[in-house]
C-alpha atoms as a PDB file:
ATOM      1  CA  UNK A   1       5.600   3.118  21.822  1.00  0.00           C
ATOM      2  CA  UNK A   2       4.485   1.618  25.193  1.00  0.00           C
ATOM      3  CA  UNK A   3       2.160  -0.653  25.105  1.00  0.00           C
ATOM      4  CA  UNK A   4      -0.470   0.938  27.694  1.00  0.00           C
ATOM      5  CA  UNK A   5      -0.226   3.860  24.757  1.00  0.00           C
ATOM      6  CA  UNK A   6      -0.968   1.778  22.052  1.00  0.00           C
ATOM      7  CA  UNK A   7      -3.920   0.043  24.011  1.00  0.00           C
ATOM      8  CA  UNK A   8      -5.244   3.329  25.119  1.00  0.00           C
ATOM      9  CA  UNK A   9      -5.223   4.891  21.221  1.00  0.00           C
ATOM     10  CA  UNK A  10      -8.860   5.204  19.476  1.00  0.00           C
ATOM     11  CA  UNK A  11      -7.813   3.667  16.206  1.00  0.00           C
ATOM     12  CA  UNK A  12      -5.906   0.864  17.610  1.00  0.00           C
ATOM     13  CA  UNK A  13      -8.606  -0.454  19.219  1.00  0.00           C
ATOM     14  CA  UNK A  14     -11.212   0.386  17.165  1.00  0.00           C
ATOM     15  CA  UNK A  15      -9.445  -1.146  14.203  1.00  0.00           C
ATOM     16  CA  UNK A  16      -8.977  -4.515  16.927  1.00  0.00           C
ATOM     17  CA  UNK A  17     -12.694  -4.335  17.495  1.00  0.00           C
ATOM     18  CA  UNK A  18     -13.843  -4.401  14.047  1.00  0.00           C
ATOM     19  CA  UNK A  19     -11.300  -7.319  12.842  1.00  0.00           C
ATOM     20  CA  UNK A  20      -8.195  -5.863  11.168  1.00  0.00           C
ATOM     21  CA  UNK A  21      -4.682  -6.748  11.795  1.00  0.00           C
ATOM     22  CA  UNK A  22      -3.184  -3.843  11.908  1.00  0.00           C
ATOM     23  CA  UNK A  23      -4.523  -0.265  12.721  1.00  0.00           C
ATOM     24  CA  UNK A  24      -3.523   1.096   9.147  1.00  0.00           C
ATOM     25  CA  UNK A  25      -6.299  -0.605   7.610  1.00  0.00           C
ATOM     26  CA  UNK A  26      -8.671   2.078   8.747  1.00  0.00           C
ATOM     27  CA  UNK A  27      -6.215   4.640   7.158  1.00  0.00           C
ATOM     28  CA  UNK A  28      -6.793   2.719   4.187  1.00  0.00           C
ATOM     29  CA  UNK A  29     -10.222   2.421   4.261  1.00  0.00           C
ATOM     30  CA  UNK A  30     -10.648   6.014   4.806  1.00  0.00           C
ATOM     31  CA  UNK A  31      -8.542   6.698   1.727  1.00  0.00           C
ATOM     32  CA  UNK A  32     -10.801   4.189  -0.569  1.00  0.00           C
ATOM     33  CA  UNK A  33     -14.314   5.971   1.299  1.00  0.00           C
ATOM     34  CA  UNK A  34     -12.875   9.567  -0.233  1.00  0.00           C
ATOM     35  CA  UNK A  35     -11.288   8.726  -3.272  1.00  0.00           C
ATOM     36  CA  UNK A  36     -12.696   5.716  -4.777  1.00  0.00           C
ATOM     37  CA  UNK A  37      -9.606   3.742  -5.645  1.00  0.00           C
ATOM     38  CA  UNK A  38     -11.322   0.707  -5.836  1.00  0.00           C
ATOM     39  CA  UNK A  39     -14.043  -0.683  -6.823  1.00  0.00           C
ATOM     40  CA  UNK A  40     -16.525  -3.919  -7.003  1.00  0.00           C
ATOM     41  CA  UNK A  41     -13.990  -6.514  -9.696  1.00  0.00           C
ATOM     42  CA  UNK A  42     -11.093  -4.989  -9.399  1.00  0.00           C
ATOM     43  CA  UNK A  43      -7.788  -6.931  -9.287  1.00  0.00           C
ATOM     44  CA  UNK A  44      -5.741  -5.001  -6.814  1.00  0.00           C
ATOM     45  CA  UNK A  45      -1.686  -5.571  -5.911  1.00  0.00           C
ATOM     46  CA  UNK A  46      -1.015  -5.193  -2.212  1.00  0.00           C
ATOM     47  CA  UNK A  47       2.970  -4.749  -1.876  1.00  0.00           C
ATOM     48  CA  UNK A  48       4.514  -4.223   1.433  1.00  0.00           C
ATOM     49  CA  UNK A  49       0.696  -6.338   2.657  1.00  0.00           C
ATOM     50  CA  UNK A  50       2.016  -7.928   5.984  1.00  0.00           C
ATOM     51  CA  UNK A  51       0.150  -8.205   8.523  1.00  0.00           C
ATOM     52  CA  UNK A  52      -2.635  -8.135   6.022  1.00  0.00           C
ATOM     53  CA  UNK A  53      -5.018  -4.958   7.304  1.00  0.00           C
ATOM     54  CA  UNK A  54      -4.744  -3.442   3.684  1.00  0.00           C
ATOM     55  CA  UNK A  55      -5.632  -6.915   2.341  1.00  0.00           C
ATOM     56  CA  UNK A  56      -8.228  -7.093   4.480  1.00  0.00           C
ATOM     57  CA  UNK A  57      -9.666  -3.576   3.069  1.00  0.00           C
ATOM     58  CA  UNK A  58      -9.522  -4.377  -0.160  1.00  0.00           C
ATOM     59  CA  UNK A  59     -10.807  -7.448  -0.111  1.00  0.00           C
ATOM     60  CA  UNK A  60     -13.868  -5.933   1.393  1.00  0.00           C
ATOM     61  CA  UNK A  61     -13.973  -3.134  -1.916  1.00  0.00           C
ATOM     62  CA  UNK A  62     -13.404  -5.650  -4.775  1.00  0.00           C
ATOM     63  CA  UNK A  63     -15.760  -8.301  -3.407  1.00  0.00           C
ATOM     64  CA  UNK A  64     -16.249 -11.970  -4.143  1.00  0.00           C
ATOM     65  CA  UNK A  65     -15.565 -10.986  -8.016  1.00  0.00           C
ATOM     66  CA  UNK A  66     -12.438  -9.271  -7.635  1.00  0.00           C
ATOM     67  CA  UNK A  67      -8.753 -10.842  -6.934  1.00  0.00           C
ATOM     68  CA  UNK A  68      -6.194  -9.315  -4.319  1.00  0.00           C
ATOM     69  CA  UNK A  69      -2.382 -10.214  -3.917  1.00  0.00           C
ATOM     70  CA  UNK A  70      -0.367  -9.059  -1.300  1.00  0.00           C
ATOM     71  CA  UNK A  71       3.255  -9.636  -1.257  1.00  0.00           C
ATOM     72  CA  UNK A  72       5.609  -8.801   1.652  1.00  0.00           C
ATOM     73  CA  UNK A  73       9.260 -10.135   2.699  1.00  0.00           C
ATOM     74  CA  UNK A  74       7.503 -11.550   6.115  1.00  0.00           C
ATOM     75  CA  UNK A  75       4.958 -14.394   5.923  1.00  0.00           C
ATOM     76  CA  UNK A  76       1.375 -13.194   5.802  1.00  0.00           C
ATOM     77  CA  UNK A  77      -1.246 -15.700   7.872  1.00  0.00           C
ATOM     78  CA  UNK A  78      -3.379 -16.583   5.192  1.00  0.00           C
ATOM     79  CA  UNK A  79      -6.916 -15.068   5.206  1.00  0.00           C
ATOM     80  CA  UNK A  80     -10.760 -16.791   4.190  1.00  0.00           C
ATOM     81  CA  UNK A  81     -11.016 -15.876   0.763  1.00  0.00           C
ATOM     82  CA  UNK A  82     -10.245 -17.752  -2.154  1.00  0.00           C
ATOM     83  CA  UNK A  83     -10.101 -14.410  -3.921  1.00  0.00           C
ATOM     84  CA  UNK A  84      -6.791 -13.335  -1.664  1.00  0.00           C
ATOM     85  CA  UNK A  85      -3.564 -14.896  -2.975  1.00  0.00           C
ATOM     86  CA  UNK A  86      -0.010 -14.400  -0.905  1.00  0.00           C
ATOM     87  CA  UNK A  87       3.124 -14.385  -2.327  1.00  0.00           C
ATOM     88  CA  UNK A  88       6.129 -14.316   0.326  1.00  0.00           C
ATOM     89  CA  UNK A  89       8.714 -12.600  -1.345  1.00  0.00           C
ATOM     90  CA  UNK A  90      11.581  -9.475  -1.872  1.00  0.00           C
ATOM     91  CA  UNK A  91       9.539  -6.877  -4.268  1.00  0.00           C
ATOM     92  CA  UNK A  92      13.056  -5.862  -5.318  1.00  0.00           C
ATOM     93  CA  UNK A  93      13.780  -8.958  -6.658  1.00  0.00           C
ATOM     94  CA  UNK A  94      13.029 -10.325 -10.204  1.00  0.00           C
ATOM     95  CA  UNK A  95      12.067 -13.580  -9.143  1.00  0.00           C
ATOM     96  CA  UNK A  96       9.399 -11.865  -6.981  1.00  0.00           C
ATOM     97  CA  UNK A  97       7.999 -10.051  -9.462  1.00  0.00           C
ATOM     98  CA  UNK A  98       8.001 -13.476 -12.019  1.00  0.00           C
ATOM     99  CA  UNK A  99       6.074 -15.068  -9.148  1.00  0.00           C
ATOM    100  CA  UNK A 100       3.407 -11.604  -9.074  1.00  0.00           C
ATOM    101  CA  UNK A 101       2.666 -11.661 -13.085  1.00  0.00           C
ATOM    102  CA  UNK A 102       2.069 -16.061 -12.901  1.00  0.00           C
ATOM    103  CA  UNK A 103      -1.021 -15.265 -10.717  1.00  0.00           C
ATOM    104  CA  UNK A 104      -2.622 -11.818 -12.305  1.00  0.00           C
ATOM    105  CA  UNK A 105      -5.019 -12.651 -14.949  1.00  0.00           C
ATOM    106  CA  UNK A 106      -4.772  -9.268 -16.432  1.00  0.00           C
ATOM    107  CA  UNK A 107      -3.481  -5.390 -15.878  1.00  0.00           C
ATOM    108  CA  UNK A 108      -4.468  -4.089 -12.467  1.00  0.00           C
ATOM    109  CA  UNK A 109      -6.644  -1.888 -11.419  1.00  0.00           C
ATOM    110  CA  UNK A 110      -4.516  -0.109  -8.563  1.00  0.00           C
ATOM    111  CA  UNK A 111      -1.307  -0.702  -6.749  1.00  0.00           C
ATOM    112  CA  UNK A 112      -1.367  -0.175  -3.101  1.00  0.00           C
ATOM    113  CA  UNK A 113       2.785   0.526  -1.301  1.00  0.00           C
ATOM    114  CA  UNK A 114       3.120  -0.049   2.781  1.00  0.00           C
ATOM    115  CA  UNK A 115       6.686  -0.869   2.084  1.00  0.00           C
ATOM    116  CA  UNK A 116       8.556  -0.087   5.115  1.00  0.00           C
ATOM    117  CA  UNK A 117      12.639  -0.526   5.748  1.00  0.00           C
ATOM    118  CA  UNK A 118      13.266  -1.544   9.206  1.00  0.00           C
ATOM    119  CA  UNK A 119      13.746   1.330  11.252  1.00  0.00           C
ATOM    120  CA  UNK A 120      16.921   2.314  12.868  1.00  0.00           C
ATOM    121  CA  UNK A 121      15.097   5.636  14.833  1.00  0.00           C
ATOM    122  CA  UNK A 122      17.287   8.017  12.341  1.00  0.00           C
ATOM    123  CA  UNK A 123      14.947   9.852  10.325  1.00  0.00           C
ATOM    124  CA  UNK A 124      17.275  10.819   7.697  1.00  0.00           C
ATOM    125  CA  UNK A 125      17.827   7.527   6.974  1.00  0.00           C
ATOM    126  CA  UNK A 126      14.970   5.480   7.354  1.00  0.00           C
ATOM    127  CA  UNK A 127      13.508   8.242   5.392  1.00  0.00           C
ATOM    128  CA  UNK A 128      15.618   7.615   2.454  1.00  0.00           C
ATOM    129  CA  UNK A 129      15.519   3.783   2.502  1.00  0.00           C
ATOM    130  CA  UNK A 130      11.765   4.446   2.962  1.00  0.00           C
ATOM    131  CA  UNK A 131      11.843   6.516  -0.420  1.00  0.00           C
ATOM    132  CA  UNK A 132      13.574   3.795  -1.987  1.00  0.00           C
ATOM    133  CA  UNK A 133      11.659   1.423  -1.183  1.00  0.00           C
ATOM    134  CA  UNK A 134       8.702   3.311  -2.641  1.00  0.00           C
ATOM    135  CA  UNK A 135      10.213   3.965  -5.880  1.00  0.00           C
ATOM    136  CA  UNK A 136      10.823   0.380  -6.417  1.00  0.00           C
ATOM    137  CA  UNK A 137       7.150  -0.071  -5.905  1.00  0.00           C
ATOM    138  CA  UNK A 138       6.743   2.576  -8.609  1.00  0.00           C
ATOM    139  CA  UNK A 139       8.707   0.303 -10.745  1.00  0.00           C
ATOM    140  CA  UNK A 140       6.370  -2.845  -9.982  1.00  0.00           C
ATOM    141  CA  UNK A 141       3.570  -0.861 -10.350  1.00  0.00           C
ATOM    142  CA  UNK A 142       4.759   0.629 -14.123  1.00  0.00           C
ATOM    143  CA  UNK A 143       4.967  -3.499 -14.814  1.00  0.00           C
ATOM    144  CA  UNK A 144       1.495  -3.898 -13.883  1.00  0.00           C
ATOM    145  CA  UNK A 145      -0.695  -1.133 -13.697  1.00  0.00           C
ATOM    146  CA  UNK A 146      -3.291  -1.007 -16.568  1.00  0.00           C
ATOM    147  CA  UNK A 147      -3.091   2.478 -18.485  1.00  0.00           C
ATOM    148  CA  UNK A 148      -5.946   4.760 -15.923  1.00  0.00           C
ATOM    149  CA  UNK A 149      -5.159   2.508 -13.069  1.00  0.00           C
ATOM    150  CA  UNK A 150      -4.580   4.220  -9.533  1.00  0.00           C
ATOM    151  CA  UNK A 151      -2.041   3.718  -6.703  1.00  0.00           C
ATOM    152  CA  UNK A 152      -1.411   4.629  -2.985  1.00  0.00           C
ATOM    153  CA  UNK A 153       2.005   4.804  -1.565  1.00  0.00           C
ATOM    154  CA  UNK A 154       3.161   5.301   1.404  1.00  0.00           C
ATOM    155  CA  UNK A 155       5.697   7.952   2.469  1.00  0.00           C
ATOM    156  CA  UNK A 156       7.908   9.384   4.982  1.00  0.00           C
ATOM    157  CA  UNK A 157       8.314  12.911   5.142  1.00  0.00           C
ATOM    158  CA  UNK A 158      12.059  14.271   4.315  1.00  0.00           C
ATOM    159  CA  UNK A 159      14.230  15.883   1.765  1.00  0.00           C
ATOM    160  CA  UNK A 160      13.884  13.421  -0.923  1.00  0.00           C
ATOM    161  CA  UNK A 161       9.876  13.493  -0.645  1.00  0.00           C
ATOM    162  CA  UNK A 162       9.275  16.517  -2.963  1.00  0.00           C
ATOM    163  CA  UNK A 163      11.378  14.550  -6.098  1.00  0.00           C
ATOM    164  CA  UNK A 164       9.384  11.411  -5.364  1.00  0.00           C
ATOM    165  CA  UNK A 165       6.056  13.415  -5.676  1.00  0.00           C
ATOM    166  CA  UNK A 166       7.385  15.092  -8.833  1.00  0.00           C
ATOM    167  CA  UNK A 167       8.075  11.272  -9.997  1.00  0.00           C
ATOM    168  CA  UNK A 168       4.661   9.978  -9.294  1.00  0.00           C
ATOM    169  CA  UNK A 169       3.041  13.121 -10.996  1.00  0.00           C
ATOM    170  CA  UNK A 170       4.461  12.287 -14.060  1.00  0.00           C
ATOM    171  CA  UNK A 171       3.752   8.695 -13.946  1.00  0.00           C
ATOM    172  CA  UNK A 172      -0.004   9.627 -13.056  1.00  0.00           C
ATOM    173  CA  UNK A 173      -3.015  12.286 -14.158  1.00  0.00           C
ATOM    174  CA  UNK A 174      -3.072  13.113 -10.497  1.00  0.00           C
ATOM    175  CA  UNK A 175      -0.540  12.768  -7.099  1.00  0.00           C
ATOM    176  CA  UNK A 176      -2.090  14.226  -4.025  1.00  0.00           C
ATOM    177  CA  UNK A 177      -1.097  14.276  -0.366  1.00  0.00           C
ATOM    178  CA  UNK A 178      -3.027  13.130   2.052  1.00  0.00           C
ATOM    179  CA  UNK A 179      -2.796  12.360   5.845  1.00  0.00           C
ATOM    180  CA  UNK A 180      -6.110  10.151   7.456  1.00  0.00           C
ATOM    181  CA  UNK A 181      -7.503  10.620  10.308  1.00  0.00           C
ATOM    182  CA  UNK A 182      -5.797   7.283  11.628  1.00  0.00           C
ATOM    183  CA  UNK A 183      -2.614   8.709  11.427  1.00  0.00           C
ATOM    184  CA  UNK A 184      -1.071  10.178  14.525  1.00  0.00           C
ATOM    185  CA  UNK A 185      -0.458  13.664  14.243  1.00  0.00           C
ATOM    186  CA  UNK A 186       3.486  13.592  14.933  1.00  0.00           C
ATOM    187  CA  UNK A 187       4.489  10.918  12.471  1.00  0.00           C
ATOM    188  CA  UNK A 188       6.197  11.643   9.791  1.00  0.00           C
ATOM    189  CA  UNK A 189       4.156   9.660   7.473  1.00  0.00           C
ATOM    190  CA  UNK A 190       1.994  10.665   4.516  1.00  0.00           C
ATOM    191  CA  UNK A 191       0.144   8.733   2.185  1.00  0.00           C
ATOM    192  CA  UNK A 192       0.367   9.781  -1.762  1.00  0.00           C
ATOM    193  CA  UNK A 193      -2.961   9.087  -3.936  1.00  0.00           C
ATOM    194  CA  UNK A 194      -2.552   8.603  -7.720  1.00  0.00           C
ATOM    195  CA  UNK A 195      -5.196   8.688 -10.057  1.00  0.00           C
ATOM    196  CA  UNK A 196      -4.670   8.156 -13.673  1.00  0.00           C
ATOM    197  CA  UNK A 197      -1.447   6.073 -14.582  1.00  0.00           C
ATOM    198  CA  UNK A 198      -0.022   7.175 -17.947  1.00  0.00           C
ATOM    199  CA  UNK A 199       2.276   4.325 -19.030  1.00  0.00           C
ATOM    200  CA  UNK A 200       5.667   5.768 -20.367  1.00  0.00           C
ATOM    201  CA  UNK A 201       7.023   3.645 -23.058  1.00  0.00           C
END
């Protein structure tokens, strides 16, 4: 997008002027506002977390009491919170999720999913590494999720979204759609809430 677009867009700058990194924190936040994901002491896992706008949101929603981690393949600049610890690392690697389960005390409360392939500007397929990407969150989140605990993961819109819903509504009490007000209207991207995780052993 060209940068004089980006500068000119509401949400941009209005997520610039109140202090988040990137503009999908106020998608975030307006996802937490309606349906109360998180709350005051919860321990919350961040995957996909660079730049660290999502962080930044729920760091705000578990307080001083609570503990976020955000993981991501990129290096996250560290924020000013001893309750915010970073791990740099592949979430489809075992090592990586070794390195997530040394620093949570306990079950968590939700799992939040910006995972994102890079983009090659071919829906199809960025679509379906997108979708992968997602389920493998699933599969972090089954490993650490506390039996009622909630999720949000982001999704593309494609041909493989309606069996990834199905997935997520059997993994959870409740899988809804939902598109913020953040979001641009032409982008394919949708954001899943999950309420309820039923672990499936």
């Amino acid at each position: 997008m060209p940068k004089k677009h980006i500068l000119g867009d509401y949400h941009y700058r209005r997520a610039k002027e109140i202090g988040y990194r990137s503009r999908s924190a106020l998608k975030l936040r307006e996802i937490f506002s309606k349906h109360r994901i998180v709350r005051k002491g919860d321990v919350v896992l961040d995957l996909g977390a660079a730049p660290g706008g999502w962080l930044q949101v729920a760091r705000e929603y578990v307080g001083e009491k609570g503990l976020v981690v955000g993981v991501d393949l990129a290096r996250i600049a560290p924020l000013p919170f001893n309750n915010v610890v970073l791990i740099q690392g592949d979430i489809t690697s075992p090592a990586t999720v070794e390195k997530i389960a040394e620093v949570l005390p306990k079950p968590v409360d939700a799992v939040l999913s910006d995972v994102a392939p890079k983009f090659t500007g071919i829906h199809d397929l960025d679509h379906a590494r997108q979708i992968h990407l997602a389920r493998v969150s699933l599969r972090v989140a089954e490993h650490f999720l506390k039996d009622g605990g909630h999720a949000v993961f982001k999704v593309l819109m494609g041909r493989e979204f309606h069996d990834f819903l199905k997935e997520l509504q059997k993994h959870f009490s409740e899988a809804i759609t939902v598109k913020p007000r953040a979001s641009r209207p032409s982008s394919a991207e949708v954001y899943v809430v999950c309420k309820g995780f039923k672990r499936m052993d």
